[in-house]
Protein backbone atom coordinates (compact mmCIF):
# COMPACT_ATOMS: atom_id res chain seq x y z
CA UNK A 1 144.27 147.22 154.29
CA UNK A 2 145.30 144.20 152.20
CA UNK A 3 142.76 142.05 150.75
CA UNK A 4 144.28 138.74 150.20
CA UNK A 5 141.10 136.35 150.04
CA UNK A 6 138.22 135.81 148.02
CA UNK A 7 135.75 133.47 149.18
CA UNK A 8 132.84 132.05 146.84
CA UNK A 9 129.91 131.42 149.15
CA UNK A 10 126.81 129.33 148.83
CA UNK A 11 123.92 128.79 151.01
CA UNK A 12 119.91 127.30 150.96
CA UNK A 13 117.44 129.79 150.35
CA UNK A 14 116.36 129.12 153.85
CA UNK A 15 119.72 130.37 155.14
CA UNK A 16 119.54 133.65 153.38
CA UNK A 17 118.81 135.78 156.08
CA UNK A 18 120.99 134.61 158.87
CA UNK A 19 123.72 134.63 155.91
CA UNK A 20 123.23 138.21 155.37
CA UNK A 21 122.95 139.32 159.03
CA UNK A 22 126.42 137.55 159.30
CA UNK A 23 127.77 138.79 156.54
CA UNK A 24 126.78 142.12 157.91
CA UNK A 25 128.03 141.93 161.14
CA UNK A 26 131.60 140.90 159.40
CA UNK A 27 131.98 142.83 156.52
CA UNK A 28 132.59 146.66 157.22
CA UNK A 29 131.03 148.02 154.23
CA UNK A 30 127.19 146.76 155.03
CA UNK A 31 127.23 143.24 154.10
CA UNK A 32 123.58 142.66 154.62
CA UNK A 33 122.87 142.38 150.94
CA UNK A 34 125.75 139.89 150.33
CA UNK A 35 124.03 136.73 149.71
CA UNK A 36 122.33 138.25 146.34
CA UNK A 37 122.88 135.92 143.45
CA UNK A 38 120.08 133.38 143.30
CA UNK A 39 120.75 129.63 142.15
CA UNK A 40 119.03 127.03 141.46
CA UNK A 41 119.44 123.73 139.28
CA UNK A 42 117.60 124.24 136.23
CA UNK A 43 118.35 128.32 136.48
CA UNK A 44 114.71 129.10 137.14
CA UNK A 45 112.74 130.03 139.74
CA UNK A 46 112.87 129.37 142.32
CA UNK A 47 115.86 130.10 143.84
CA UNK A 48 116.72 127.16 146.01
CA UNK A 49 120.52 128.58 146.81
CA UNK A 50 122.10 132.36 146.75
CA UNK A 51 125.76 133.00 146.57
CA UNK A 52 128.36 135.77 146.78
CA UNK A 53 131.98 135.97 145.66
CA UNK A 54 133.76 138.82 147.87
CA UNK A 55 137.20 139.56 148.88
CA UNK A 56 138.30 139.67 152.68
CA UNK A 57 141.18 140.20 154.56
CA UNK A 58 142.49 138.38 157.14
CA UNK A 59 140.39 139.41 160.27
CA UNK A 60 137.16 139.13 157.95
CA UNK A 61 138.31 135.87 156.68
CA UNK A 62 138.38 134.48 160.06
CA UNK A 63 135.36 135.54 161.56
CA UNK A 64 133.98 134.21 158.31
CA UNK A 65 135.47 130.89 158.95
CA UNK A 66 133.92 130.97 162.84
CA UNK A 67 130.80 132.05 161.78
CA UNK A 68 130.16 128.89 159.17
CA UNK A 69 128.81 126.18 162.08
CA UNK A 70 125.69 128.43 162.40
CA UNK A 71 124.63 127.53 158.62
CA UNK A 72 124.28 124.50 157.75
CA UNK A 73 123.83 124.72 154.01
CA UNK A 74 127.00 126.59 153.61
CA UNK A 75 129.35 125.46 150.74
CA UNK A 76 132.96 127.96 150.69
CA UNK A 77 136.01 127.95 148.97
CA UNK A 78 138.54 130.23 149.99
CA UNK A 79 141.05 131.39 147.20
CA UNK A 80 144.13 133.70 147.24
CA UNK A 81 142.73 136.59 145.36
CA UNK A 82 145.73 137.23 143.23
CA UNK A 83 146.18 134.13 141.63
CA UNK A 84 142.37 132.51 142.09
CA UNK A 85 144.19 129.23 143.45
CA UNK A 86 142.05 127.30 145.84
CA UNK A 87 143.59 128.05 149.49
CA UNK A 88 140.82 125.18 151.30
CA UNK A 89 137.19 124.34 151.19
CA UNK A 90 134.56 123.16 153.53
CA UNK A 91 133.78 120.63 150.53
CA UNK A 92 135.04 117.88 149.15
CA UNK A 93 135.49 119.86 145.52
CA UNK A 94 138.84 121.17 144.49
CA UNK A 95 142.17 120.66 146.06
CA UNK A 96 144.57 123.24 147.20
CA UNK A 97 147.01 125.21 144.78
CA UNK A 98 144.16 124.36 141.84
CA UNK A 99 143.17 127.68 139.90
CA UNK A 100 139.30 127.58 140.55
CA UNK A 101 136.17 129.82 139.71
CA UNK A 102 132.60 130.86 140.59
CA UNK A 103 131.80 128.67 137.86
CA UNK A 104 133.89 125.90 138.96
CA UNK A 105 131.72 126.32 142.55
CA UNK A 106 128.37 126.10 140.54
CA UNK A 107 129.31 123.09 138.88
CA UNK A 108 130.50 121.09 142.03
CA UNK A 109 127.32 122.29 143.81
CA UNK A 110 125.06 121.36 140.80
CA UNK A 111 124.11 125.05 140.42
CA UNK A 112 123.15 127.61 138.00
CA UNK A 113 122.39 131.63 137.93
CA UNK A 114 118.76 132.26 137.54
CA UNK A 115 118.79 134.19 134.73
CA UNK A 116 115.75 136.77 134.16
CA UNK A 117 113.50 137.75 131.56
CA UNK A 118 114.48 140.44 129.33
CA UNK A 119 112.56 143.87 129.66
């Protein structure tokens, strides 16, 4: 099965569930843990976002794309995996046939990994 897509994903940390119970109803290797990178403006806690970059192919791509009215807080850009060029967005950040990155989405959503203490 081709995988043609990858999306970059953010939603509120209020949306995490529902996020992951979609993403688990779409993706067919157990998406419930999807949503797993936690964000937040100043990169400390708490997490006030959580985001995922994962491929898709078509069929997943689209049920992805029906499934985004039910969250509000959702922020996606959908790439062509090969090349990383932005495809569309549901945001007014990047424009198509531009080469863009999870760290291009964290900067247009004012974002940043929280990062964790050290053991």
């Amino acid at each position: 099965m081709p995988w043609p897509y990858r999306h970059i994903i953010l939603v509120a940390a209020a949306d995490r569930e529902a996020a992951n119970a979609i993403a688990a109803s779409i993706d067919p290797d157990d998406g419930s843990g999807t949503f797993g990178i936690p964000l937040s403006p100043t990169a400390a806690e708490p997490a006030t976002h959580y985001g995922c970059s994962t491929a898709s192919e078509f069929a997943m791509a689209e049920a992805m794309f029906e499934a985004q009215p039910v969250l509000s807080s959702v922020k996606w850009w959908r790439l062509e995996a090969a090349s990383g060029q932005l495809i569309d967005s549901n945001t007014l950040h990047g424009l198509p046939g531009q080469r863009w990155t999870w760290s291009d989405a964290l900067q247009a959503a004012n974002l940043l990994p929280i990062v964790g203490e050290e053991p």
